[in-house]
N, C-alpha and C. Protein backbone atom coordinates (compact mmCIF):
# COMPACT_ATOMS: atom_id res chain seq x y z
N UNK A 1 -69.58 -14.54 -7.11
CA UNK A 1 -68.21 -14.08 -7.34
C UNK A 1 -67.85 -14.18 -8.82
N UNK A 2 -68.24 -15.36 -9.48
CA UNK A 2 -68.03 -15.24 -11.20
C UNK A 2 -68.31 -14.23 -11.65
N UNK A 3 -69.97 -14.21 -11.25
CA UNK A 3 -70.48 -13.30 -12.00
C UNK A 3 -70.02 -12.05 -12.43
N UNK A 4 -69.26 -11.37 -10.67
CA UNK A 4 -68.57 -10.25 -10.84
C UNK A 4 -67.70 -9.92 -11.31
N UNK A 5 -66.84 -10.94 -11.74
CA UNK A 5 -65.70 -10.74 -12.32
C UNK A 5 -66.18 -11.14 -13.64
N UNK A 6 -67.06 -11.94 -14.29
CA UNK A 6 -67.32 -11.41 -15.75
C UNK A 6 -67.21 -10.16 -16.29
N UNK A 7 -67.88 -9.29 -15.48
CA UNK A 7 -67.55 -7.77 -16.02
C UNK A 7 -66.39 -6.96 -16.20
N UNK A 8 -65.42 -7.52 -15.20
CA UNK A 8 -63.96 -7.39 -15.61
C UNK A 8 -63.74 -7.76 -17.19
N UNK A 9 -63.75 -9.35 -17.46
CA UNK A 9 -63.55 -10.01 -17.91
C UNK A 9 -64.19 -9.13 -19.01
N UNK A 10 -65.28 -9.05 -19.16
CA UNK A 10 -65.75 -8.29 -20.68
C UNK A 10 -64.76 -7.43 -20.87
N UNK A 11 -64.70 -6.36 -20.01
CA UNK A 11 -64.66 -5.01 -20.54
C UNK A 11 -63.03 -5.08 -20.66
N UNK A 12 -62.23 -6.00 -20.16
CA UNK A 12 -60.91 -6.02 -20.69
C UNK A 12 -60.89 -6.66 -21.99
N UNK A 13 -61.57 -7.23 -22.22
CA UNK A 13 -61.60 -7.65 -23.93
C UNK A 13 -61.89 -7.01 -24.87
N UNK A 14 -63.13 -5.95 -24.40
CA UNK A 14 -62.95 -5.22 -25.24
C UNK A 14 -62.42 -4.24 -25.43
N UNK A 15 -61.58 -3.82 -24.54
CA UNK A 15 -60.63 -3.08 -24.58
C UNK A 15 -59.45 -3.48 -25.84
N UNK A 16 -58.78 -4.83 -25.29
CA UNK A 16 -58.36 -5.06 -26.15
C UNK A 16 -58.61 -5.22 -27.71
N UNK A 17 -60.00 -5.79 -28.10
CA UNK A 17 -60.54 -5.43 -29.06
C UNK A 17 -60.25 -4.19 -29.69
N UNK A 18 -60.82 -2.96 -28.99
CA UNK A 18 -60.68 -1.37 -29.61
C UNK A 18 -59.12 -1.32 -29.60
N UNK A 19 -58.24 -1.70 -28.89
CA UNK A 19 -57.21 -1.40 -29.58
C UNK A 19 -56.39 -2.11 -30.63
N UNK A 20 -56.72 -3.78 -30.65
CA UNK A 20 -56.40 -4.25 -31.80
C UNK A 20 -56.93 -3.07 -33.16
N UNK A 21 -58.56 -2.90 -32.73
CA UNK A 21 -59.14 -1.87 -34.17
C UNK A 21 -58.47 -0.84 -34.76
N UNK A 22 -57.75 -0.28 -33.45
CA UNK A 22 -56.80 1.17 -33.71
C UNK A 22 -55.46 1.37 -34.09
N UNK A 23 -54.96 -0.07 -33.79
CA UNK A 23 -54.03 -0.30 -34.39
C UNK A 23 -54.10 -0.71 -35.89
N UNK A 24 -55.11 -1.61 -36.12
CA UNK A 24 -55.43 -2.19 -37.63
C UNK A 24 -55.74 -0.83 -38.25
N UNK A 25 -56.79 -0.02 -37.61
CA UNK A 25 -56.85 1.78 -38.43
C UNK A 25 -55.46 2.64 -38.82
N UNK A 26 -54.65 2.22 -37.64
CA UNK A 26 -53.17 2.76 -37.96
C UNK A 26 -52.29 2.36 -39.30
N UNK A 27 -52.16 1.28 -39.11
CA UNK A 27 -51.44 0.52 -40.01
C UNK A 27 -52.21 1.12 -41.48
N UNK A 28 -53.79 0.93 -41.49
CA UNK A 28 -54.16 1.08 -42.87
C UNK A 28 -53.91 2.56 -43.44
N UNK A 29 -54.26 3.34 -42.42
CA UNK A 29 -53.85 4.70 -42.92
C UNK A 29 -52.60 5.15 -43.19
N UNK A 30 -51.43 4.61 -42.51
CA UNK A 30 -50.12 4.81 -42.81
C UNK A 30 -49.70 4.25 -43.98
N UNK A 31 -50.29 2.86 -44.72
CA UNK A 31 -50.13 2.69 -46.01
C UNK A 31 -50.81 3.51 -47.25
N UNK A 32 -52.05 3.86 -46.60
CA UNK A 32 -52.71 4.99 -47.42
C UNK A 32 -51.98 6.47 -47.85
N UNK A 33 -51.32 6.68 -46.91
CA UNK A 33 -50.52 8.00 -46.89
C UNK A 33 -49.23 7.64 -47.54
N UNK A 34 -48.89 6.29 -47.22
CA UNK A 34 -47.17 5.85 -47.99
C UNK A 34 -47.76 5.70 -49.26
N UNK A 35 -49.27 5.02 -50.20
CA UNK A 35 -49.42 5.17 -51.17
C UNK A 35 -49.39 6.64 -51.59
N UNK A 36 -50.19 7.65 -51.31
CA UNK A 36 -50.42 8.89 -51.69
C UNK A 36 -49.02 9.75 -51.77
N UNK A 37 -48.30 9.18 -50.82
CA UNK A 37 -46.81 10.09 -51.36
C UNK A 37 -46.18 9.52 -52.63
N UNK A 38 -46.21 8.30 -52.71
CA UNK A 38 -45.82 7.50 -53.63
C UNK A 38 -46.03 7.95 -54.89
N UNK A 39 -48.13 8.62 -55.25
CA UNK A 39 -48.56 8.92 -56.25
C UNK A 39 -47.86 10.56 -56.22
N UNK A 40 -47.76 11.17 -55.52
CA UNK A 40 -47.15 12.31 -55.36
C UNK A 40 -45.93 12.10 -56.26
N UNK A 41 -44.98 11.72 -55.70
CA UNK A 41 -43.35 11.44 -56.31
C UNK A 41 -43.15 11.14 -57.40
N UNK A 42 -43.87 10.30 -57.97
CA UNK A 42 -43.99 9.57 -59.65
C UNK A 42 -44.76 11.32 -60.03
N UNK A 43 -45.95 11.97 -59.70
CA UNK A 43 -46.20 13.30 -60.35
C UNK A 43 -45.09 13.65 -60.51
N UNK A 44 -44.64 14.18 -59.56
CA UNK A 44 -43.35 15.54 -59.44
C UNK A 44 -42.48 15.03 -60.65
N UNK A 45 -42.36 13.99 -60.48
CA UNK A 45 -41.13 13.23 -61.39
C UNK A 45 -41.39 13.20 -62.97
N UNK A 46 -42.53 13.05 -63.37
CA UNK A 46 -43.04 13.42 -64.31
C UNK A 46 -42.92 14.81 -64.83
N UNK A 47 -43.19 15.37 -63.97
CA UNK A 47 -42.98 17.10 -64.28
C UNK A 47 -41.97 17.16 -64.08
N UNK A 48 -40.95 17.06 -63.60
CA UNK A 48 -39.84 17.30 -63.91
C UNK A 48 -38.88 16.88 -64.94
N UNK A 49 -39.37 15.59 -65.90
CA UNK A 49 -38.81 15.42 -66.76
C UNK A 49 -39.44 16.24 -67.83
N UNK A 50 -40.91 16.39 -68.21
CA UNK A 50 -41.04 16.90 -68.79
C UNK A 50 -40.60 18.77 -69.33
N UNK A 51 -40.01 19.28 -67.90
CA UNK A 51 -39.75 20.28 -67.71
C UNK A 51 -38.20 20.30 -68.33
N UNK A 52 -37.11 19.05 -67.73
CA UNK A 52 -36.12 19.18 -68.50
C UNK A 52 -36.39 18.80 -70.06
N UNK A 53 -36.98 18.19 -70.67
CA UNK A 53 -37.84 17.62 -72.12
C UNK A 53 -37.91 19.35 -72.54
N UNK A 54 -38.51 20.28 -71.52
CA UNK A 54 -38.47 21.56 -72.61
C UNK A 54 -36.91 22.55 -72.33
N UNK A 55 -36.39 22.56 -71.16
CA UNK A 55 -35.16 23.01 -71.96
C UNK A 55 -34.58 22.23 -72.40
N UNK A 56 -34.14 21.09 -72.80
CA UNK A 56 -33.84 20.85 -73.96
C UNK A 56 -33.87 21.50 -75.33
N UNK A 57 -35.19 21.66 -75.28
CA UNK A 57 -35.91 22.05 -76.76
C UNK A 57 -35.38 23.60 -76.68
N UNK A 58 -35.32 24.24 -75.54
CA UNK A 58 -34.69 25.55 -75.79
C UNK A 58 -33.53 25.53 -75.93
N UNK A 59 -32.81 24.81 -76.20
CA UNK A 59 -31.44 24.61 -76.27
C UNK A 59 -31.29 24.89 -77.81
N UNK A 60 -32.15 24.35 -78.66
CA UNK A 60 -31.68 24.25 -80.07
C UNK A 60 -32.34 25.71 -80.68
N UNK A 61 -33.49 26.24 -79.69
CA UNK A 61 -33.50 27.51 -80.33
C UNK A 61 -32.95 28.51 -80.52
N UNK A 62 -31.24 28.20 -79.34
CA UNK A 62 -30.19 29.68 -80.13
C UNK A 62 -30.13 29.32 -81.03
N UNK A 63 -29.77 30.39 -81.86
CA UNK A 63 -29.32 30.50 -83.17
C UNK A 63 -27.66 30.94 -83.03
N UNK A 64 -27.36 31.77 -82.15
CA UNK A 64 -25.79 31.89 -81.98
C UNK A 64 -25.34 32.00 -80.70
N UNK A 65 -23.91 31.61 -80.60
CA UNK A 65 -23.08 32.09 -79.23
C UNK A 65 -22.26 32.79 -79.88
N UNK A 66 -22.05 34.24 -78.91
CA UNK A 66 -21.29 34.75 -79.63
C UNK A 66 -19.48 34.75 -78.30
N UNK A 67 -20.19 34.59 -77.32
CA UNK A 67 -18.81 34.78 -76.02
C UNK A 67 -18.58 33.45 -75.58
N UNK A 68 -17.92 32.54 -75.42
CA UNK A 68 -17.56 32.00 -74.02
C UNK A 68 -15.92 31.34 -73.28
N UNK A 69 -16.25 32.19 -72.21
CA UNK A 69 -15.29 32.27 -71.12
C UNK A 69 -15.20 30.78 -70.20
N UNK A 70 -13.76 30.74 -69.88
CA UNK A 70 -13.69 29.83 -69.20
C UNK A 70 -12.85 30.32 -67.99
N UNK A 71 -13.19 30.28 -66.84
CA UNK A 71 -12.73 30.54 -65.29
C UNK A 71 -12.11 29.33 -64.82
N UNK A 72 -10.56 29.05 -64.54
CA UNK A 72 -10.27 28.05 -63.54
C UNK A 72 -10.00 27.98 -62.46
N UNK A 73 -11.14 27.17 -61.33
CA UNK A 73 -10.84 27.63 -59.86
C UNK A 73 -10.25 26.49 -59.64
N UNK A 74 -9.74 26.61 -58.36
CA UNK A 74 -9.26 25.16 -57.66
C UNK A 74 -9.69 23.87 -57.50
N UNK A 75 -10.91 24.30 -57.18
CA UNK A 75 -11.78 23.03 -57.70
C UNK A 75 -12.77 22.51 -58.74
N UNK A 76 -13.24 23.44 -59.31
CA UNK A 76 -13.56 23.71 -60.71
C UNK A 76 -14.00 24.10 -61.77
N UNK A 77 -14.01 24.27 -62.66
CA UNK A 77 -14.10 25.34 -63.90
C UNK A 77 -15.69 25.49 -64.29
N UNK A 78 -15.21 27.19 -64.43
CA UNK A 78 -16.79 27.72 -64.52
C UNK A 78 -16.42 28.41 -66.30
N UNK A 79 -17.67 27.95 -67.24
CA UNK A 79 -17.43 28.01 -68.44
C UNK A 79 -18.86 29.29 -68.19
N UNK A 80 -18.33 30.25 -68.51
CA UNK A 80 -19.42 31.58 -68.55
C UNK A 80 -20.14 31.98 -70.73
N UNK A 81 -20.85 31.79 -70.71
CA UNK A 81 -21.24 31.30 -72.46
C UNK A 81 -22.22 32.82 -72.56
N UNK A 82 -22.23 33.78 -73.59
CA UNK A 82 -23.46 34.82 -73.95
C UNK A 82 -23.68 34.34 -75.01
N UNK A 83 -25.56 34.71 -74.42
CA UNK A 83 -25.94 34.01 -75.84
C UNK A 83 -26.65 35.78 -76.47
N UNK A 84 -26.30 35.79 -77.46
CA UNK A 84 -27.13 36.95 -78.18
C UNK A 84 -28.10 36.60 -78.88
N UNK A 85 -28.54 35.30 -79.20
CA UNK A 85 -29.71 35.79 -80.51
C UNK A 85 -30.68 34.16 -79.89
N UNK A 86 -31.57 34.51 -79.30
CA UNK A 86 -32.53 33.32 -78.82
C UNK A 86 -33.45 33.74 -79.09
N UNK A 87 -34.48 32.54 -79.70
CA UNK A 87 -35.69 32.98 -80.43
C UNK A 87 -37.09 32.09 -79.84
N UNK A 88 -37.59 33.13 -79.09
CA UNK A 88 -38.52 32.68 -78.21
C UNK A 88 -40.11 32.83 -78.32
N UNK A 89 -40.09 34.00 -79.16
CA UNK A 89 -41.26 33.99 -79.21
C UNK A 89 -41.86 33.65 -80.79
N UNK A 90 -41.10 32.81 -81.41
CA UNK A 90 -41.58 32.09 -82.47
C UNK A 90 -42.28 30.65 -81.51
N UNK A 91 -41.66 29.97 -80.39
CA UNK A 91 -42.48 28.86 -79.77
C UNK A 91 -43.08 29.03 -79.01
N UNK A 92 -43.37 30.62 -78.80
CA UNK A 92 -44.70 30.75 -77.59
C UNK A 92 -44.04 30.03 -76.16
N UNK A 93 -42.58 30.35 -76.40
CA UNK A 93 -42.49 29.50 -74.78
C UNK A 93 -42.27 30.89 -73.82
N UNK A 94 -42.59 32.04 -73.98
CA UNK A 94 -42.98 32.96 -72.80
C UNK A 94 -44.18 33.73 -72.75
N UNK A 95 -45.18 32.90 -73.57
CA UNK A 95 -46.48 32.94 -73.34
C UNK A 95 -46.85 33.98 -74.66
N UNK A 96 -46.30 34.63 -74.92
CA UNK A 96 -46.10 36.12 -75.66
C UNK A 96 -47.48 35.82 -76.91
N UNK A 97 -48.63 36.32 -77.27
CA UNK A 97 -49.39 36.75 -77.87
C UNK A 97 -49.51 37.28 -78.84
N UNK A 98 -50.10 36.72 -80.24
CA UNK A 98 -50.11 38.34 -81.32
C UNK A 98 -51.25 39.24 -80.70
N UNK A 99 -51.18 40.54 -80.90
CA UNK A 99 -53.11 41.31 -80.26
C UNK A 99 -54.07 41.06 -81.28
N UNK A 100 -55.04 40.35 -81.13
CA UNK A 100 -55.76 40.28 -81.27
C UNK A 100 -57.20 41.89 -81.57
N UNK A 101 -57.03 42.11 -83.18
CA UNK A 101 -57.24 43.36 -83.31
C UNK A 101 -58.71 43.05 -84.02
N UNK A 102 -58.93 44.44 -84.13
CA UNK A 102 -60.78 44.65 -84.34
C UNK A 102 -60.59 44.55 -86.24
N UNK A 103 -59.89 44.15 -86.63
CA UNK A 103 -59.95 44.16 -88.36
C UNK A 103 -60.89 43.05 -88.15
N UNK A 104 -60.41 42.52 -90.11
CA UNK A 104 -61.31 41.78 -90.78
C UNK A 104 -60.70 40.92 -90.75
N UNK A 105 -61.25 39.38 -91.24
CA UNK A 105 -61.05 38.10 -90.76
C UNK A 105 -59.69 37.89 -90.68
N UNK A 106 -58.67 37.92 -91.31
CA UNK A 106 -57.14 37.06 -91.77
C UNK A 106 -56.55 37.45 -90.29
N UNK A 107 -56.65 38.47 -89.70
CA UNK A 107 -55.92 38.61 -88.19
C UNK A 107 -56.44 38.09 -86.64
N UNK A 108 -57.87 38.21 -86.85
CA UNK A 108 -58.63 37.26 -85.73
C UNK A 108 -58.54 36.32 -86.33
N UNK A 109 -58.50 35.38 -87.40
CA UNK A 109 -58.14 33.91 -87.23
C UNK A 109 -56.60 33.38 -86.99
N UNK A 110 -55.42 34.44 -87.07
CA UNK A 110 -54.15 34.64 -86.56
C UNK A 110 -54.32 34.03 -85.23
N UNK A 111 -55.13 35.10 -84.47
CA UNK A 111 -54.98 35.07 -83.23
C UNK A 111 -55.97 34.40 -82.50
N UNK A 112 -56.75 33.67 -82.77
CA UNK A 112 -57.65 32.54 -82.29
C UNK A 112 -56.70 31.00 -82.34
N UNK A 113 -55.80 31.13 -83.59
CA UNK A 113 -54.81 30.11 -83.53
C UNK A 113 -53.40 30.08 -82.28
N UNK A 114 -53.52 31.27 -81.63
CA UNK A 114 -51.98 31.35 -80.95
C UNK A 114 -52.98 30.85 -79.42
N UNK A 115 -52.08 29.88 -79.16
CA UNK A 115 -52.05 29.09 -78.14
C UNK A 115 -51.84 29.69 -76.53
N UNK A 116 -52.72 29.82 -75.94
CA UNK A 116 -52.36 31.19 -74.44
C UNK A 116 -52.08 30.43 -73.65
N UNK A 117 -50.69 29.46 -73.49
CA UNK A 117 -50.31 28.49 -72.60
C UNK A 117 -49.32 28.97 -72.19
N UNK A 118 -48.85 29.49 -70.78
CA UNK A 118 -47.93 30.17 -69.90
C UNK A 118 -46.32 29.11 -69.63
N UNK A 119 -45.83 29.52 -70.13
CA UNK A 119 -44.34 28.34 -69.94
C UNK A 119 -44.71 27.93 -68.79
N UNK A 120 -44.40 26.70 -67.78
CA UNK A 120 -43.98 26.10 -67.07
C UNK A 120 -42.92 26.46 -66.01
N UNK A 121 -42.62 26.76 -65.16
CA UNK A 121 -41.41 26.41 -64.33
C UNK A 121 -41.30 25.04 -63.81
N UNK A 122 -40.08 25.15 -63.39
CA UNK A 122 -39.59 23.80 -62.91
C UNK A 122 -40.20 23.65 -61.84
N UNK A 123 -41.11 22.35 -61.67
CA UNK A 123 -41.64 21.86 -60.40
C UNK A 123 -40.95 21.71 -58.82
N UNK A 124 -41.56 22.37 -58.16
CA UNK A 124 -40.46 22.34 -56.52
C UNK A 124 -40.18 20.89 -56.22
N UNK A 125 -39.55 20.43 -55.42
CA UNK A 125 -39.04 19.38 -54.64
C UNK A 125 -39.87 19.27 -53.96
N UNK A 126 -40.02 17.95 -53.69
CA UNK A 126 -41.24 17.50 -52.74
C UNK A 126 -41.12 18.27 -51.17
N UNK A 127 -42.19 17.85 -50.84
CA UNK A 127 -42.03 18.56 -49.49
C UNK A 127 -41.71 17.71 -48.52
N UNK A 128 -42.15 18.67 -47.09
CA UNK A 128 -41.45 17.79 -45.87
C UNK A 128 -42.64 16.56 -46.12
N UNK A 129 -42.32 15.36 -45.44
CA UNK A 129 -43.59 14.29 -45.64
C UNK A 129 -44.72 14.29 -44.70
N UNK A 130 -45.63 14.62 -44.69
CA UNK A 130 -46.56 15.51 -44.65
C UNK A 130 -47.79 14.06 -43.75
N UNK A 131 -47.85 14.63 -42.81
CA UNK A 131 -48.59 13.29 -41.74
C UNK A 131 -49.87 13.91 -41.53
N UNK A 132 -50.75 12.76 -41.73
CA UNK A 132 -52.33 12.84 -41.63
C UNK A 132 -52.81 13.06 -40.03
N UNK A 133 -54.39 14.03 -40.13
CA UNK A 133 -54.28 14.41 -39.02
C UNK A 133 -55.00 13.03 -38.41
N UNK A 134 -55.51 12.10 -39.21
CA UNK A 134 -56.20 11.19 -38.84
C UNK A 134 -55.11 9.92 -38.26
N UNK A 135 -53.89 10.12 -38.68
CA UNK A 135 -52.99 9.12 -38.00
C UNK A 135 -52.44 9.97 -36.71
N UNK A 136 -52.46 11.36 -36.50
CA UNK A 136 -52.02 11.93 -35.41
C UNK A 136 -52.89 11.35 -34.28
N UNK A 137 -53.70 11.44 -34.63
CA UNK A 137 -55.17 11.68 -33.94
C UNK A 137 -55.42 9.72 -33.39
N UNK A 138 -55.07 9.06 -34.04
CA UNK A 138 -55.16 7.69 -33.86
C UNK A 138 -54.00 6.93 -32.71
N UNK A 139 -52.70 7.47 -33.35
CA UNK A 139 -51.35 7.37 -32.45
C UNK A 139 -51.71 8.07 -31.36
N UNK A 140 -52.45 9.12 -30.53
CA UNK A 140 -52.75 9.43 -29.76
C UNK A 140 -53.67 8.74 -28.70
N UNK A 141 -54.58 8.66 -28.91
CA UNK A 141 -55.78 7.55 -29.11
C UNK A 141 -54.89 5.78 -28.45
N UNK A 142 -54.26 5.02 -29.49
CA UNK A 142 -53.49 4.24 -28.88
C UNK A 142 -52.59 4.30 -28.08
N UNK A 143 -51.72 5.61 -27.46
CA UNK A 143 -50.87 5.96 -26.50
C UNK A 143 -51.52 5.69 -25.58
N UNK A 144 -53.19 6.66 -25.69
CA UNK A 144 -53.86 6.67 -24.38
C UNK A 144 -54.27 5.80 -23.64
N UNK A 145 -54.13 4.44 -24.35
CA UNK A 145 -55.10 3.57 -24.07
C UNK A 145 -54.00 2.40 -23.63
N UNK A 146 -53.00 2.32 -24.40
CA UNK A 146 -51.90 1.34 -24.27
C UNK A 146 -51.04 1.35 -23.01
N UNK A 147 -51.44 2.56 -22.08
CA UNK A 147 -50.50 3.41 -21.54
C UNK A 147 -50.30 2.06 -20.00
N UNK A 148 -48.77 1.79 -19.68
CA UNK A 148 -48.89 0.53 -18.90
C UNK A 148 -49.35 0.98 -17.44
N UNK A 149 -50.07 0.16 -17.05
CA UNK A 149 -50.63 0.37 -15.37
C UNK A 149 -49.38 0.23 -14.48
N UNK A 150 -49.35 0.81 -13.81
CA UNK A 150 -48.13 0.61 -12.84
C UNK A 150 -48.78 0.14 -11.39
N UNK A 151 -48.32 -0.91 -10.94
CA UNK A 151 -48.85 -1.40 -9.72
C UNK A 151 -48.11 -1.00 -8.64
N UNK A 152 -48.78 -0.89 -7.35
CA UNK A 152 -48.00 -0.22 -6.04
C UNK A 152 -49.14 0.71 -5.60
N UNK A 153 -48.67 1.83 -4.64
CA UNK A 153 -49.59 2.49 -4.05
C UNK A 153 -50.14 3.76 -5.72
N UNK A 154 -51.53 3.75 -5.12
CA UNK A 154 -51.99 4.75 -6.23
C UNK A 154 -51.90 6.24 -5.67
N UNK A 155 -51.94 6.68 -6.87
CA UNK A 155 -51.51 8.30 -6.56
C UNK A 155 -53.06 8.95 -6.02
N UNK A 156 -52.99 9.72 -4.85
CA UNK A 156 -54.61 10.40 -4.49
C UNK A 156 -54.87 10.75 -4.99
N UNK A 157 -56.19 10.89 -5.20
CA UNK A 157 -56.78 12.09 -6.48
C UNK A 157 -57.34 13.40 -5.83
N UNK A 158 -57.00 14.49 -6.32
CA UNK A 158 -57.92 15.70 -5.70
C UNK A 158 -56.81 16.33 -5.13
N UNK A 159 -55.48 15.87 -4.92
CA UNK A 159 -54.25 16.49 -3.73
C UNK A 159 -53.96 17.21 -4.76
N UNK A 160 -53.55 16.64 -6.19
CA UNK A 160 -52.18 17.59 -6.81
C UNK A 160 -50.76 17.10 -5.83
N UNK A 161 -49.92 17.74 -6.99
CA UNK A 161 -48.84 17.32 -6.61
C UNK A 161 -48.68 18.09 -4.93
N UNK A 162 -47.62 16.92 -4.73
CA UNK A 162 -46.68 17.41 -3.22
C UNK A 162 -45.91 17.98 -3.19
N UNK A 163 -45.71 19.14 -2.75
CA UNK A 163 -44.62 20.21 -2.38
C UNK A 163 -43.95 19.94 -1.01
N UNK A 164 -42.77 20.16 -1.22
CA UNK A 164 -42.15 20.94 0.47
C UNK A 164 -42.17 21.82 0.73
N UNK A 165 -42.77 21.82 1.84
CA UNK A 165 -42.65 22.91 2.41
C UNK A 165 -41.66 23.74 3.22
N UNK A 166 -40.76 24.65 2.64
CA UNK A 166 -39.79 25.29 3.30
C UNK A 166 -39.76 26.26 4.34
N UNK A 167 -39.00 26.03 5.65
CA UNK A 167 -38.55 26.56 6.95
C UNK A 167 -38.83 28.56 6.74
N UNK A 168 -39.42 29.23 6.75
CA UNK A 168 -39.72 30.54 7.00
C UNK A 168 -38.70 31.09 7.87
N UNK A 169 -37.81 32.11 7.13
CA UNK A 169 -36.98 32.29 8.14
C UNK A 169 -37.42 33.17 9.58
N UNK A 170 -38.89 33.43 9.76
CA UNK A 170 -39.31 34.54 10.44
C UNK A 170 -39.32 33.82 11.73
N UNK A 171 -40.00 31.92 11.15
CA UNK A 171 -40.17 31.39 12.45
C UNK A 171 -42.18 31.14 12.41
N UNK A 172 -42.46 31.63 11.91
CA UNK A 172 -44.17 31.55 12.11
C UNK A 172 -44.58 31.08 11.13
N UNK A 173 -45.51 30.15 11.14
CA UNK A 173 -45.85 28.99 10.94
C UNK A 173 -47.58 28.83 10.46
N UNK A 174 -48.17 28.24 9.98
CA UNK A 174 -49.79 28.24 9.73
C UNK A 174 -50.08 26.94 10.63
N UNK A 175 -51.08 26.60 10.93
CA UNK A 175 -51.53 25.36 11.66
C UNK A 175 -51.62 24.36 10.68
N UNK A 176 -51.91 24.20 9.50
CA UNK A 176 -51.84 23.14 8.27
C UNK A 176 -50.38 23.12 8.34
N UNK A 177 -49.06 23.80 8.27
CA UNK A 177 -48.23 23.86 7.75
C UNK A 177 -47.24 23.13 9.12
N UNK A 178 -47.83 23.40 10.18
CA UNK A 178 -46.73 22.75 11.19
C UNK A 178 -47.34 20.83 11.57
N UNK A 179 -48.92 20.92 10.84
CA UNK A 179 -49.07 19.52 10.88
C UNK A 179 -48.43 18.73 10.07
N UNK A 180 -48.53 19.20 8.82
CA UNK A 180 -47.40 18.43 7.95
C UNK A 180 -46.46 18.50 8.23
N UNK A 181 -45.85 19.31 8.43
CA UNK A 181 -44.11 19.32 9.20
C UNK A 181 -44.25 17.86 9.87
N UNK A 182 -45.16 17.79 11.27
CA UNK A 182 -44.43 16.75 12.21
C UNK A 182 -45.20 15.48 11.51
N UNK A 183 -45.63 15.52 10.62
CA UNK A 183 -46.13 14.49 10.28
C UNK A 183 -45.02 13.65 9.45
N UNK A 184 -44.27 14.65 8.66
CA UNK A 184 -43.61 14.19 7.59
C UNK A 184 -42.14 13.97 8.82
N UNK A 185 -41.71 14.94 9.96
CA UNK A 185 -40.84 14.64 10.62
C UNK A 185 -40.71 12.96 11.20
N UNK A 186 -41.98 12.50 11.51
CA UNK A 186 -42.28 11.60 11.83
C UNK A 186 -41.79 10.43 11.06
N UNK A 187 -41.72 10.56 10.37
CA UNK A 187 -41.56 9.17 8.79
C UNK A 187 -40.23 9.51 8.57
N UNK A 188 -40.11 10.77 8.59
CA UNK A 188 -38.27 10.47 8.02
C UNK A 188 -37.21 9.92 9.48
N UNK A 189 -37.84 10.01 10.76
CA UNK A 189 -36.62 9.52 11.43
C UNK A 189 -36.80 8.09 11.81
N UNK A 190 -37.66 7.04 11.31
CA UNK A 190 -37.91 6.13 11.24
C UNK A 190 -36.68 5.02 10.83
């Protein structure tokens, strides 16, 4: 009789075992992923200062305003500003090129010096937070396994669910269908 129930005895341990493991896999990967957003956010954030760092710098390259309007709403004022004279393609901040022509040296070394670096836009907002398929896949995994036994009568296997079967108004009946009837009549007037 020990003996037999050793094998219980194992294989519930290690049960528990594999799921202590899957849980310890959980935990590590969910810090792995809370690091990696982490390194994410400090990026974005970076680029985005550096992105306000360049308008800034376009700020000082008007040279004039020549309009600005002020709108007062109810809740609050919209200052409308034209700018006429912005000078952009002295800093190469819209990528803009001299051509690069078939002469003699003084203009290909012009244009070997101009820098072919495409302005920047402003970096998007992070995204939705973004879950590993390996923690999907794990939380699944521990559902399956964690899942509580319920004690009492067990469900048959091979039936599928139980239906009722409803009264035909014709009156006619199958021979399976009137055994269950009095079978089940049987138990309910109990």
């Amino acid at each position: 009789r020990e003996y037999l129930t050793g094998f219980h005895k194992r294989k519930v341990e290690r049960r528990k075992v594999a799921l202590e493991e899957i849980k310890r896999k959980l935990k590590e990967e969910q810090r792995k992923m809370k690091e990696e957003r982490h390194q994410e956010y400090l990026k974005m954030l970076r680029e985005r200062e550096e992105a306000l760092d360049e308008a800034d710098e376009l700020e000082h390259l008007v040279t004039s305003r020549t309009e600005s309007v002020n709108i007062d709403h109810p809740n609050h004022i919209v200052t409308v500003t034209t700018i006429s004279d912005l000078d952009l393609s002295g800093a190469r901040r819209l990528g803009l090129t001299t051509p690069v022509g078939n002469n003699d040296g003084s203009e290909e070394e012009k244009g070997e010096e101009v820098v072919n670096k495409p302005a920047r836009a402003m970096p998007k907002k992070s995204r939705n937070p973004f879950l590993s398929e390996k923690i999907s896949s794990l939380t699944a995994t521990l559902h399956m396994h964690s899942k509580k036994r319920t004690k009492g009568k067990r469900p048959q296997r091979g039936q599928g669910p139980r239906k009722k079967i409803q009264k035909s108004s014709t009156g006619r009946t199958t021979k399976t269908q009137r055994r269950r009837l009095t079978g089940k009549m049987g138990r309910d007037q109990d």
